[in-house]
PDB file of N, CA and C in Angstrom:
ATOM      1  N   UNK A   1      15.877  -2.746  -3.838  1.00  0.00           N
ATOM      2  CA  UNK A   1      15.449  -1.488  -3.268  1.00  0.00           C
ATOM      3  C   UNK A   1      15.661  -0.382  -4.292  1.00  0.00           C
ATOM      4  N   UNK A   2      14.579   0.665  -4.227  1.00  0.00           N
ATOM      5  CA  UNK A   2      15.297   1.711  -5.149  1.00  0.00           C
ATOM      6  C   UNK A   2      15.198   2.985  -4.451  1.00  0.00           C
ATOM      7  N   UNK A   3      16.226   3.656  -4.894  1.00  0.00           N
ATOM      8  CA  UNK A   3      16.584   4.621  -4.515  1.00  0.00           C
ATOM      9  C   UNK A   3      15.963   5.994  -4.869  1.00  0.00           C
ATOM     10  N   UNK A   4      15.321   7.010  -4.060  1.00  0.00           N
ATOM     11  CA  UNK A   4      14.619   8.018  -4.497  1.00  0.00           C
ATOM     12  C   UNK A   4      15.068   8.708  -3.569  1.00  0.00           C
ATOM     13  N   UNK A   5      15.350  10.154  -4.089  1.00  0.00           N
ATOM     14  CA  UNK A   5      15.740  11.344  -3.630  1.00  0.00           C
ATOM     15  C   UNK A   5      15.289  11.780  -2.430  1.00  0.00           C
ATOM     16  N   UNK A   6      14.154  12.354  -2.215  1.00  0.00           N
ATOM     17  CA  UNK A   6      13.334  12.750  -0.886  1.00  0.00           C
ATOM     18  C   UNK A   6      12.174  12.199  -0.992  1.00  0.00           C
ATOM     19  N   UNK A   7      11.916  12.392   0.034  1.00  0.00           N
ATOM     20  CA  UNK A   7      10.452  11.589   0.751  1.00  0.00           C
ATOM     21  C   UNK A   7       9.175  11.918   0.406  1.00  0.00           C
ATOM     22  N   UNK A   8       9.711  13.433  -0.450  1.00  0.00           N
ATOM     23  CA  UNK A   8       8.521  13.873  -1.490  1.00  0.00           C
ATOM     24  C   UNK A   8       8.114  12.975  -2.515  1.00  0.00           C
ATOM     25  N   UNK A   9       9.449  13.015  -3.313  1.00  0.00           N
ATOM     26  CA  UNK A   9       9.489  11.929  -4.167  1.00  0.00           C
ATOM     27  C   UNK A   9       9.167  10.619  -3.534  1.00  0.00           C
ATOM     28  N   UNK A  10       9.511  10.202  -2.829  1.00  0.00           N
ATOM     29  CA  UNK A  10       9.081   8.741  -2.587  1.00  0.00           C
ATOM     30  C   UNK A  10       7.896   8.626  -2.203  1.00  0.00           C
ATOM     31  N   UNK A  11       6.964   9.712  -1.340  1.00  0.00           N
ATOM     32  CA  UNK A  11       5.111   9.221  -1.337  1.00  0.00           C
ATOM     33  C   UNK A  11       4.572   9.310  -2.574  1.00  0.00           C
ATOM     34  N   UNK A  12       4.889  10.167  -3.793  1.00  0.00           N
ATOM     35  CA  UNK A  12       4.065  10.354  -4.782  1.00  0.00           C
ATOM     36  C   UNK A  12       4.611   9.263  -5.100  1.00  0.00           C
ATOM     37  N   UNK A  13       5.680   9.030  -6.021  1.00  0.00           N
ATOM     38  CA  UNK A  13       5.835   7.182  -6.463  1.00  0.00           C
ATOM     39  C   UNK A  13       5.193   6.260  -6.015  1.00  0.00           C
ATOM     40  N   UNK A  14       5.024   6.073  -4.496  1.00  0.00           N
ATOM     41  CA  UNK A  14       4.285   5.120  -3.401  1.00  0.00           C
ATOM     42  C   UNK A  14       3.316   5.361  -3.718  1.00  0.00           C
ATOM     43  N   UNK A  15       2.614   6.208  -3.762  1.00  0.00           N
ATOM     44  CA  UNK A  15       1.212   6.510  -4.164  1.00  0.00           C
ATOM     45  C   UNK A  15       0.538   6.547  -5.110  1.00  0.00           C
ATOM     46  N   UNK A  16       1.631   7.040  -6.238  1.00  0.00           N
ATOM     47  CA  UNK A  16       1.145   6.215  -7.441  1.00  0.00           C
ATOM     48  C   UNK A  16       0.680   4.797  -8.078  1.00  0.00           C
ATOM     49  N   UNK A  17       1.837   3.954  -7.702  1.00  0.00           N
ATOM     50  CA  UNK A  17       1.936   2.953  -7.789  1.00  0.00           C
ATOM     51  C   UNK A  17       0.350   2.346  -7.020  1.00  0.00           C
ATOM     52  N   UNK A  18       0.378   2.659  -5.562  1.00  0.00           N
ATOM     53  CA  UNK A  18      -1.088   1.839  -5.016  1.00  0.00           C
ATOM     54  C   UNK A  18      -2.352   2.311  -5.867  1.00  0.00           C
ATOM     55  N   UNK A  19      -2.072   3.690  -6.410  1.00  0.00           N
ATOM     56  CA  UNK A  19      -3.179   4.032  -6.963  1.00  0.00           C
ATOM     57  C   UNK A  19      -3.278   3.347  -8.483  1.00  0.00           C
ATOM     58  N   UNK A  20      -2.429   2.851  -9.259  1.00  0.00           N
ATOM     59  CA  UNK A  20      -2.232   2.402 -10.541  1.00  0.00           C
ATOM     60  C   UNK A  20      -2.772   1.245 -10.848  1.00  0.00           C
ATOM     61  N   UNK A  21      -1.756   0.490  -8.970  1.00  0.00           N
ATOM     62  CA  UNK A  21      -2.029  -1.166  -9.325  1.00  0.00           C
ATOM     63  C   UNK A  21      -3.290  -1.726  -8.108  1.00  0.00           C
ATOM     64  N   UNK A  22      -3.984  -0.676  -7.541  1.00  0.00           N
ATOM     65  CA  UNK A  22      -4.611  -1.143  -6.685  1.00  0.00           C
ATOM     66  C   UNK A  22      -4.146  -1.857  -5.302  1.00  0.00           C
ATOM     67  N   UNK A  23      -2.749  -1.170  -5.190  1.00  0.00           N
ATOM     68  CA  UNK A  23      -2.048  -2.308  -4.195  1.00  0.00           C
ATOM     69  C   UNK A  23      -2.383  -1.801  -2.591  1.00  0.00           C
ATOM     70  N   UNK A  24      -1.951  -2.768  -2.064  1.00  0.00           N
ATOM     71  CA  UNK A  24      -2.096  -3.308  -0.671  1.00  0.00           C
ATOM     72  C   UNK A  24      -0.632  -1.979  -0.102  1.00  0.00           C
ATOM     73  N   UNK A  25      -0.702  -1.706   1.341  1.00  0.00           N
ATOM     74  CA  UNK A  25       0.510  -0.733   1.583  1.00  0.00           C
ATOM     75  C   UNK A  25       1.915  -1.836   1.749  1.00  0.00           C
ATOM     76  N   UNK A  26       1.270  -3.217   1.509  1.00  0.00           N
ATOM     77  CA  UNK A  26       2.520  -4.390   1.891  1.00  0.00           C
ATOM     78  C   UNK A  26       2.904  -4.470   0.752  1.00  0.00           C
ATOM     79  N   UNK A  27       2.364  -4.194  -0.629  1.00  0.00           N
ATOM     80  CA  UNK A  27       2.829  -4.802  -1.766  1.00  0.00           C
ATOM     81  C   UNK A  27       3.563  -3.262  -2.061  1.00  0.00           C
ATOM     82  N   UNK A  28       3.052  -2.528  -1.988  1.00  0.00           N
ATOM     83  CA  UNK A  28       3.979  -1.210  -1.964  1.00  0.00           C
ATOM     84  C   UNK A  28       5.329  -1.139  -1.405  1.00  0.00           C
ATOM     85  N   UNK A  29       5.022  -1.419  -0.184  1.00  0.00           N
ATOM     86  CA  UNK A  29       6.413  -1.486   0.770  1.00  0.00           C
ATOM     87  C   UNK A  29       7.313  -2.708  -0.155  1.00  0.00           C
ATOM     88  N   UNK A  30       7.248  -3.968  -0.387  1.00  0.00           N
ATOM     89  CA  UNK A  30       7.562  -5.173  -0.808  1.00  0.00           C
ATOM     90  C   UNK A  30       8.235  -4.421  -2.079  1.00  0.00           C
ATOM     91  N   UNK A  31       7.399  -3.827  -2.748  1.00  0.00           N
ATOM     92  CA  UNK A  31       8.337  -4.016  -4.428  1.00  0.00           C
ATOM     93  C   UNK A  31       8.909  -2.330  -4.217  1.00  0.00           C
ATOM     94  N   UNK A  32       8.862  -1.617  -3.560  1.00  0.00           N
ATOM     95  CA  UNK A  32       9.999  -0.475  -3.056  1.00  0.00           C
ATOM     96  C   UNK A  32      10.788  -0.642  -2.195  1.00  0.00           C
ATOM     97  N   UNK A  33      11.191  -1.775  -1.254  1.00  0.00           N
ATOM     98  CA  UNK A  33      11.955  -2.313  -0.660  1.00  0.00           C
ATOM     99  C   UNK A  33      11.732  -1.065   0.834  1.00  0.00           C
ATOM    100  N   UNK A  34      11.050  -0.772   1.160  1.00  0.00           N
ATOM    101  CA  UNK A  34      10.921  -0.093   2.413  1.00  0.00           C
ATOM    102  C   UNK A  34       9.904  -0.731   3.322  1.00  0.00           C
ATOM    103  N   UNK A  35      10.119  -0.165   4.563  1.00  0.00           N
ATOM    104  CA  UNK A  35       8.599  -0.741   5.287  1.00  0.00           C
ATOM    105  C   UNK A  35       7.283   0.109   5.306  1.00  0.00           C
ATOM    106  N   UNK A  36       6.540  -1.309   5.961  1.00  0.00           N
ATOM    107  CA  UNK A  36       5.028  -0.744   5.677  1.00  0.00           C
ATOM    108  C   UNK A  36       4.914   0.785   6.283  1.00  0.00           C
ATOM    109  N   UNK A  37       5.348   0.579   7.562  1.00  0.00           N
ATOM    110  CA  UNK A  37       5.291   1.884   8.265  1.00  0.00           C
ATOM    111  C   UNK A  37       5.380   2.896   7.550  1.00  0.00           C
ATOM    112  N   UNK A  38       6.890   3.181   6.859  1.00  0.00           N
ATOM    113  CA  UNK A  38       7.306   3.906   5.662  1.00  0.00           C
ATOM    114  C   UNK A  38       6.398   4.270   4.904  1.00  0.00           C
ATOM    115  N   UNK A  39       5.704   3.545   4.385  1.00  0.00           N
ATOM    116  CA  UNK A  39       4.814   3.607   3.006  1.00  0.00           C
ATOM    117  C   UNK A  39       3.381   4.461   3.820  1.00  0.00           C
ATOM    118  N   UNK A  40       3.166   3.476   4.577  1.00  0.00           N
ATOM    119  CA  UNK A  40       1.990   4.203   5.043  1.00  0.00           C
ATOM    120  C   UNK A  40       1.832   5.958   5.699  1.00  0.00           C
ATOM    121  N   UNK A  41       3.102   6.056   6.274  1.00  0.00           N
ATOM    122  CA  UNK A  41       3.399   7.130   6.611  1.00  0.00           C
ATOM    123  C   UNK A  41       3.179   8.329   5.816  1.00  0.00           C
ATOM    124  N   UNK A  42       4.490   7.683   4.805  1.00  0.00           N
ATOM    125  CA  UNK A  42       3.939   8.870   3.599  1.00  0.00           C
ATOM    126  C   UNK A  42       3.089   9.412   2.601  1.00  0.00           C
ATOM    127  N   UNK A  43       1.846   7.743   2.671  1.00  0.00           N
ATOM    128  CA  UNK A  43       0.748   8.286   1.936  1.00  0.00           C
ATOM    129  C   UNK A  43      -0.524   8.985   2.767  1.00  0.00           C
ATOM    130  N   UNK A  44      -0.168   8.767   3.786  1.00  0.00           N
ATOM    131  CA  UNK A  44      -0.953   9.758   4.641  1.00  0.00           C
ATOM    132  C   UNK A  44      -1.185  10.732   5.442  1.00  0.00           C
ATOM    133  N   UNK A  45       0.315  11.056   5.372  1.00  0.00           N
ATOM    134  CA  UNK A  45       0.982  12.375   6.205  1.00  0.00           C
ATOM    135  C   UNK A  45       1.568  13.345   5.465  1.00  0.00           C
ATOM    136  N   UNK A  46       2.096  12.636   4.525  1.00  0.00           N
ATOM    137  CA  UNK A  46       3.380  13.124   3.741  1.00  0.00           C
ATOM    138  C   UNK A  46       2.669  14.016   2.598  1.00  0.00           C
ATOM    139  N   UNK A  47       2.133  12.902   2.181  1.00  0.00           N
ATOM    140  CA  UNK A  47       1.236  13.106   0.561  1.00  0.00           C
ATOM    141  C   UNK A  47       0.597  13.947   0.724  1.00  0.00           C
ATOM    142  N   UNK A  48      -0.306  14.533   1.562  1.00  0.00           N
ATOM    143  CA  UNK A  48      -1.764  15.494   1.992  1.00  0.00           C
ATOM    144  C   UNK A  48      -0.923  17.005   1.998  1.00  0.00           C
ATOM    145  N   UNK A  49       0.335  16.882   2.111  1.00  0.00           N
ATOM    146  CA  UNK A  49       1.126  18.241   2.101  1.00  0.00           C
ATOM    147  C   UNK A  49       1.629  18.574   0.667  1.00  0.00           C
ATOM    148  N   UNK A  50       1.584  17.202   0.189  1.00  0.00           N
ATOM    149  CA  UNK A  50       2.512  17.626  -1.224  1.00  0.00           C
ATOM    150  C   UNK A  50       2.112  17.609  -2.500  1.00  0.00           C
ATOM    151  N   UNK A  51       0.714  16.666  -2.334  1.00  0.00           N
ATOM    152  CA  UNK A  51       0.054  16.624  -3.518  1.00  0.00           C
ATOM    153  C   UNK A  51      -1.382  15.867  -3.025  1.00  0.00           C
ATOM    154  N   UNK A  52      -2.274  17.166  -3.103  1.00  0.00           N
ATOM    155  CA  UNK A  52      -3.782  16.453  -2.266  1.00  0.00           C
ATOM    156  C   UNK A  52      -4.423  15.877  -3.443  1.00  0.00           C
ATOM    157  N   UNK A  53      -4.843  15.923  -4.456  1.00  0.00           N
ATOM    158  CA  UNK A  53      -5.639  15.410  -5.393  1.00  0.00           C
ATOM    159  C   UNK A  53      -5.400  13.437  -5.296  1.00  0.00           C
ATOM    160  N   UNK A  54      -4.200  13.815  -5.319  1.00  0.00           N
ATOM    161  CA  UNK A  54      -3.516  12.045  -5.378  1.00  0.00           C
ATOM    162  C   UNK A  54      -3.603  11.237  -3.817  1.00  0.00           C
ATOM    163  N   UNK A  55      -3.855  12.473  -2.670  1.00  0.00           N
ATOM    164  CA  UNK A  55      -3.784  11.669  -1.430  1.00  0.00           C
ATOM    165  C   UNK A  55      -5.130  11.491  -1.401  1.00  0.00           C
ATOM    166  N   UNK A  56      -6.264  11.862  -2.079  1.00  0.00           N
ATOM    167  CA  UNK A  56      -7.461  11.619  -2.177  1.00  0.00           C
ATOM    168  C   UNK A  56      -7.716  10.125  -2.936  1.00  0.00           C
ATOM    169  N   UNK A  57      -6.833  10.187  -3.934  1.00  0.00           N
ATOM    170  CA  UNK A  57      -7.500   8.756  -4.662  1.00  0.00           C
ATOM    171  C   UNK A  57      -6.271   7.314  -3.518  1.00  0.00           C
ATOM    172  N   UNK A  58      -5.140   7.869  -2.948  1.00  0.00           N
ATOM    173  CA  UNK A  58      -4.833   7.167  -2.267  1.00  0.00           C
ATOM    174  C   UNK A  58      -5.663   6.752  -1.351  1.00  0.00           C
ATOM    175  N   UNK A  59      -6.445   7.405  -0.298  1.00  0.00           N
ATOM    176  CA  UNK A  59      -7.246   7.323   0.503  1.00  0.00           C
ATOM    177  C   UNK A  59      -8.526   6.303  -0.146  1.00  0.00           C
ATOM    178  N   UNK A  60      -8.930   6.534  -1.164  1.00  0.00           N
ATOM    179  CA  UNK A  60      -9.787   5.698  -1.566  1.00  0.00           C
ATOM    180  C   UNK A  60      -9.989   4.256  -1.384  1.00  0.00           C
ATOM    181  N   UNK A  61      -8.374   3.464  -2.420  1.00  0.00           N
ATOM    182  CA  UNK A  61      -7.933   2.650  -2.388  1.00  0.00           C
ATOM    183  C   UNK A  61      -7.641   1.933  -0.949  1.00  0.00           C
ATOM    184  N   UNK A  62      -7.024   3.039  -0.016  1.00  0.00           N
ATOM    185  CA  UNK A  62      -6.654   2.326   1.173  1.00  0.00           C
ATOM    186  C   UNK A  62      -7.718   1.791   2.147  1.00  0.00           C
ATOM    187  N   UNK A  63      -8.926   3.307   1.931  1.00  0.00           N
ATOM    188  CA  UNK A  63     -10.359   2.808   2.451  1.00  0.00           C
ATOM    189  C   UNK A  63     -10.743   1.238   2.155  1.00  0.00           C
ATOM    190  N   UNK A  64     -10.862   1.325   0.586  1.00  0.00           N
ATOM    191  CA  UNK A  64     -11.217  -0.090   0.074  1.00  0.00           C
ATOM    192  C   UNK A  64     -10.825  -1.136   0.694  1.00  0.00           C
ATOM    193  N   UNK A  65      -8.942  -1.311   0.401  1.00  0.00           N
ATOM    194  CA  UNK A  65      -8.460  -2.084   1.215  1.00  0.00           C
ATOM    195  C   UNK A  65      -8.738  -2.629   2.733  1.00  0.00           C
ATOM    196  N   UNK A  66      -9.058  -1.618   3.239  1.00  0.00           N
ATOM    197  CA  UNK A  66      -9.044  -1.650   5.011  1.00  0.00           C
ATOM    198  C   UNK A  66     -10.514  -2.641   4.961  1.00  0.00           C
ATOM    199  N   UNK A  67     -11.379  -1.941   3.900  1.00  0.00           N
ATOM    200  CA  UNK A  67     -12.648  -3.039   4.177  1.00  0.00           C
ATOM    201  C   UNK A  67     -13.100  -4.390   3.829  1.00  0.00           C
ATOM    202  N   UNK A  68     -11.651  -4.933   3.364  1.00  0.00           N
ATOM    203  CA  UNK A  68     -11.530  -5.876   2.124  1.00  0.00           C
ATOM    204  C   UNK A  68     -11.123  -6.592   2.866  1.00  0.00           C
ATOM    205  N   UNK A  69      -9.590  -6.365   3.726  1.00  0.00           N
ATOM    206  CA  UNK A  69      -8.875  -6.996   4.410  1.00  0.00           C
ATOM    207  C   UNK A  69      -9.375  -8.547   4.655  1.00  0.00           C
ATOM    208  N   UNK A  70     -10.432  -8.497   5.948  1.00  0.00           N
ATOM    209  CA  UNK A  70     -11.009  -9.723   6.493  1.00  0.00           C
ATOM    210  C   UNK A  70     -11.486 -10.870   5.584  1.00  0.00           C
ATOM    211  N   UNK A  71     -11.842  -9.951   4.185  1.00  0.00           N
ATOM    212  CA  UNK A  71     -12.243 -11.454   2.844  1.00  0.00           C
ATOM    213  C   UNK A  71     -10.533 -11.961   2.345  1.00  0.00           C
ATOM    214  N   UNK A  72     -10.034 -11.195   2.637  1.00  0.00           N
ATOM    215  CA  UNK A  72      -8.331 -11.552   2.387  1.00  0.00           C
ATOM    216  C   UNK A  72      -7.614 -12.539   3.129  1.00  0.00           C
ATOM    217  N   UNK A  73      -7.917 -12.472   4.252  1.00  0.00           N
ATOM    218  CA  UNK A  73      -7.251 -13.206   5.304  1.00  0.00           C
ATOM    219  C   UNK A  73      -8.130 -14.504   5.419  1.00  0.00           C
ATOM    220  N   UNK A  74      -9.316 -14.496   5.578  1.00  0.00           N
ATOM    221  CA  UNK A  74      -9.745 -15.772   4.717  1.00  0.00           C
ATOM    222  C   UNK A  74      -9.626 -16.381   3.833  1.00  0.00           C
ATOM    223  N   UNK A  75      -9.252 -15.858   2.763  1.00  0.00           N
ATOM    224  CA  UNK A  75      -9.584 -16.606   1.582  1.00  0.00           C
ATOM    225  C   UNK A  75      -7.927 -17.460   1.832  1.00  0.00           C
ATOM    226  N   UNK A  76      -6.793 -16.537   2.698  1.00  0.00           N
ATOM    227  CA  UNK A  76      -5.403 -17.115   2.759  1.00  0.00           C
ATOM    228  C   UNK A  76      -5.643 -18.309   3.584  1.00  0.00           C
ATOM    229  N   UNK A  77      -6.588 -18.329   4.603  1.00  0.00           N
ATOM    230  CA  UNK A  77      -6.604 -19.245   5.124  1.00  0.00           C
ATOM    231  C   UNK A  77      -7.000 -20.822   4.767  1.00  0.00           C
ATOM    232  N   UNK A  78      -7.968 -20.462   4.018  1.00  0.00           N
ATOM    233  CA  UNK A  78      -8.690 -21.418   3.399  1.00  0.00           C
ATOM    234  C   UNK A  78      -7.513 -22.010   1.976  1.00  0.00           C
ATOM    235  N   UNK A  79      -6.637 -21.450   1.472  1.00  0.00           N
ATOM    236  CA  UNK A  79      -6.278 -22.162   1.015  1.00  0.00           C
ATOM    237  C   UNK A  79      -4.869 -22.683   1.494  1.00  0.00           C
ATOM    238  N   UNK A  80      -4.582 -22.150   2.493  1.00  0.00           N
ATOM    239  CA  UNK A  80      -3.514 -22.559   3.370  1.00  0.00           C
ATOM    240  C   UNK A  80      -4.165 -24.328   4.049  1.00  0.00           C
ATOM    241  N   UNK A  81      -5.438 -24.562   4.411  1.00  0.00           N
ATOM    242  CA  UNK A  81      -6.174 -25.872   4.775  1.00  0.00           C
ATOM    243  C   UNK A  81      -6.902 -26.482   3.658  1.00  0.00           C
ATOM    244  N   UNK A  82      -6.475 -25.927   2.451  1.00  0.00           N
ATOM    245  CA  UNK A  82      -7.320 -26.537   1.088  1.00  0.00           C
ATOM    246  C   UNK A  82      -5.945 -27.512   0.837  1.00  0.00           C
ATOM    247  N   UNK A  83      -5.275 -26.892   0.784  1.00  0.00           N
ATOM    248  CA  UNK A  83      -3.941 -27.891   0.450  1.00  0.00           C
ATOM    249  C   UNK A  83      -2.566 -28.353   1.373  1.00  0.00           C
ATOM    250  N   UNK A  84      -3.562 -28.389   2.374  1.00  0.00           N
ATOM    251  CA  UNK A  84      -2.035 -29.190   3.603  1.00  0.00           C
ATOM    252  C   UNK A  84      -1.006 -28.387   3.791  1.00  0.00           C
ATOM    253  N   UNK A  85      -0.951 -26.991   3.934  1.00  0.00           N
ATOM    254  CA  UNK A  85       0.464 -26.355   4.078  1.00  0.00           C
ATOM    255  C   UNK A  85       0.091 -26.031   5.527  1.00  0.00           C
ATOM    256  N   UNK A  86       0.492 -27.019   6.629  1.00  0.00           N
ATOM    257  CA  UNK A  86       0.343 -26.581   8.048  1.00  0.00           C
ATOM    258  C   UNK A  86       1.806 -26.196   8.338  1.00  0.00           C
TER     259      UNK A  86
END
């Protein structure tokens, strides 16, 4: 887990990061050791107060994501029955 000052600080980091690495709000939450809730919270509540330019390209990414999702969860599935992991 790492430790960041305020919650200011912690959406722009959060938000950086999804915006850098293209990430998911789980892989965010996952390698900042907080929850999704958390993460999501602050890139979309938090962020729009503290730094809009960046909650814009956050929003982007998350758009993307949200429409991506369903080829995601397939593709887990399929290889979850490609190779016997019942």
């Amino acid at each position: 887990m790492m430790y960041i000052a305020t919650d200011k600080e912690r959406c722009v980091v959060l938000a950086t990061y999804i915006v850098e690495n293209n990430a998911t709000v789980r892989k965010a939450a996952q390698k900042y050791g907080v929850s999704k809730s958390t993460v999501h919270k602050d890139v979309t509540h938090t962020l729009k107060s503290v730094n809009r330019p960046l909650f814009e390209d956050v929003k982007k990414v998350l758009d993307k994501n949200k429409k991506e999702r369903h080829i995601r969860g397939g593709e887990a599935t399929r290889r979850k029955y490609r190779h016997g992991d019942q």
